[in-house]
Protein backbone atom coordinates (compact mmCIF):
# COMPACT_ATOMS: atom_id res chain seq x y z
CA UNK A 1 -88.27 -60.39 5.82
CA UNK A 2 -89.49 -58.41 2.49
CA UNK A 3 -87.38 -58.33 -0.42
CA UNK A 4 -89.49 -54.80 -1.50
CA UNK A 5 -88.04 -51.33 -2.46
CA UNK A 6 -90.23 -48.63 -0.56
CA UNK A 7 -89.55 -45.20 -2.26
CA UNK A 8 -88.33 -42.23 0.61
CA UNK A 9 -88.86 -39.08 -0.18
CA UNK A 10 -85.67 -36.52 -0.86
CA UNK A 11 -84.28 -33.67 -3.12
CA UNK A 12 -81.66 -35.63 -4.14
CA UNK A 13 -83.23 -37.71 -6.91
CA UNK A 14 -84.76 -41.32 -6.67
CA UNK A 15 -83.68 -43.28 -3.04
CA UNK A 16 -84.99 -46.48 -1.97
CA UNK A 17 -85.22 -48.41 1.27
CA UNK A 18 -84.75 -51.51 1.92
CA UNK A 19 -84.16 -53.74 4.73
CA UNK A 20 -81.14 -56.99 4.66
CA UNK A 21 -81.43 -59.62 6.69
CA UNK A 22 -78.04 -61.55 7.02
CA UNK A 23 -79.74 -65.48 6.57
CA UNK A 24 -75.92 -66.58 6.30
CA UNK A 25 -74.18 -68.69 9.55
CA UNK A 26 -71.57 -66.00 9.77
CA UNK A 27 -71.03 -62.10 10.75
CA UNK A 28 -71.17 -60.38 7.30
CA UNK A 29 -69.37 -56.87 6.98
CA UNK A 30 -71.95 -54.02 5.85
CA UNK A 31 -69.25 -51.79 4.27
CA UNK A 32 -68.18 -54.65 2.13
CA UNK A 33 -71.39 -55.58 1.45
CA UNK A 34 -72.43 -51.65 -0.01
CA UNK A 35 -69.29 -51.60 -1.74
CA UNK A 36 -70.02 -54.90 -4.02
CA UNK A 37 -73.77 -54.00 -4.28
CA UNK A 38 -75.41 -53.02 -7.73
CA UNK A 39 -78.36 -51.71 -8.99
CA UNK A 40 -80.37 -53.14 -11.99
CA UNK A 41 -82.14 -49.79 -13.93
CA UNK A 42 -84.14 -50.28 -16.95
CA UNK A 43 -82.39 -53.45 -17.39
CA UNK A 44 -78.67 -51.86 -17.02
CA UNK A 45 -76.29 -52.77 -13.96
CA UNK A 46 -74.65 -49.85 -12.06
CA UNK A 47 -71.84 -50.67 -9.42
CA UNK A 48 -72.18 -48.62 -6.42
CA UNK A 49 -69.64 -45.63 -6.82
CA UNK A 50 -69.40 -43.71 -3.43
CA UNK A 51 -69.29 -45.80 0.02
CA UNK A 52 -70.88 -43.50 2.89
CA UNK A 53 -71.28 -46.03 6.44
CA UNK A 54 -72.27 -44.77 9.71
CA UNK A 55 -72.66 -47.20 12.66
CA UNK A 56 -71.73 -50.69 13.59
CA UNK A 57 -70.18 -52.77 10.25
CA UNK A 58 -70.51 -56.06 11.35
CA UNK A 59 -74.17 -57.99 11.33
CA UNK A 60 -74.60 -61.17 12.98
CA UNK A 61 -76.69 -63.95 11.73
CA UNK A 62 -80.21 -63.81 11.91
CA UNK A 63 -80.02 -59.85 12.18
CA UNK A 64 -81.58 -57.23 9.73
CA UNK A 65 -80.24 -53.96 8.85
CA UNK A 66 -82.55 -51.01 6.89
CA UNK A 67 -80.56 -48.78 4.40
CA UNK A 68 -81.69 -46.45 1.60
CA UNK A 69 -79.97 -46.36 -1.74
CA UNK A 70 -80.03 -43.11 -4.32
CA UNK A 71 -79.56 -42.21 -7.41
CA UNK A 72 -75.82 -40.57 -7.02
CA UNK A 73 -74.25 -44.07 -5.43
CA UNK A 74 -74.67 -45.53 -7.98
CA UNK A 75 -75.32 -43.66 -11.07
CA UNK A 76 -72.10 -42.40 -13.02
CA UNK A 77 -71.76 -38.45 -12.86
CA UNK A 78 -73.40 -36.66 -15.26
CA UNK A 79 -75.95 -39.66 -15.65
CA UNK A 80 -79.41 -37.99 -16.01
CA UNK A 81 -82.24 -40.55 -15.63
CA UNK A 82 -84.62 -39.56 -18.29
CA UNK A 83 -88.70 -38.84 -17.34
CA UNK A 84 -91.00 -41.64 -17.85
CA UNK A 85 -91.42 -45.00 -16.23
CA UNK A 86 -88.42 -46.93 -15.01
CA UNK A 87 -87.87 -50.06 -13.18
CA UNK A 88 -85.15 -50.90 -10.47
CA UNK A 89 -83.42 -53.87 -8.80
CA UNK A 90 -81.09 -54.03 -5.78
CA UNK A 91 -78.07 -56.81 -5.77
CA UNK A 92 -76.95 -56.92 -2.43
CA UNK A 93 -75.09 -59.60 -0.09
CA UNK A 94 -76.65 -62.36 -2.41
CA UNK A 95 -80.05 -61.28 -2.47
CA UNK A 96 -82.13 -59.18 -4.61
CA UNK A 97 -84.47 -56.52 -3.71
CA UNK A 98 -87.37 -55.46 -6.52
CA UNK A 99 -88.42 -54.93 -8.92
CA UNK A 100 -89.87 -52.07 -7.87
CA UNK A 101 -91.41 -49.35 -10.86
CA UNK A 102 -91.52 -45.66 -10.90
CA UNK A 103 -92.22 -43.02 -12.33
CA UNK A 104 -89.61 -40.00 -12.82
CA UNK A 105 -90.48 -36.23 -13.39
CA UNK A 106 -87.90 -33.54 -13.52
């Protein structure tokens, strides 16, 4: 399973995929999972801030599960991610996604 960031294209500012797979011996609860996950940008760690979840919550072991996560989940309002280069790092359910670097343009 790849630990990689794959950029997705939006309007919305940066978003990221990624896909988890649960290597635990137990059924892990995706909600909880989003809600304790952080991202690392530029060095700096960002809690996730809004909790969207659509579909089934639990994931049994051995079982992956792709996601995207943006820029506004994470970011504090207001926060305005400045052009240049920038590099970012996933945290989530005990595994860590990245680094993956970008470039941002307004």
């Amino acid at each position: 399973m790849s630990d990689a960031l794959t950029p997705v294209f939006g309007q919305d500012g940066w978003r990221f995929a990624a896909t988890y797979c649960n290597a635990t011996g137990a059924v892990v609860d995706l909600p909880a999972l989003l809600q304790e996950s952080v991202v690392v940008l530029d060095g700096k760690e960002y809690p996730r801030q809004i909790l969207k979840f659509g579909g089934g919550s639990k994931l049994r072991p051995g079982s992956s599960w792709s996601f995207t996560v943006a820029a506004g989940e994470y970011l504090p309002k207001g926060n305005v991610l400045s052009e240049g280069r920038h590099t970012l790092r996933l945290k989530f359910g005990g595994q860590e996604f990245g680094p993956i670097e970008f470039e941002w343009r307004k």
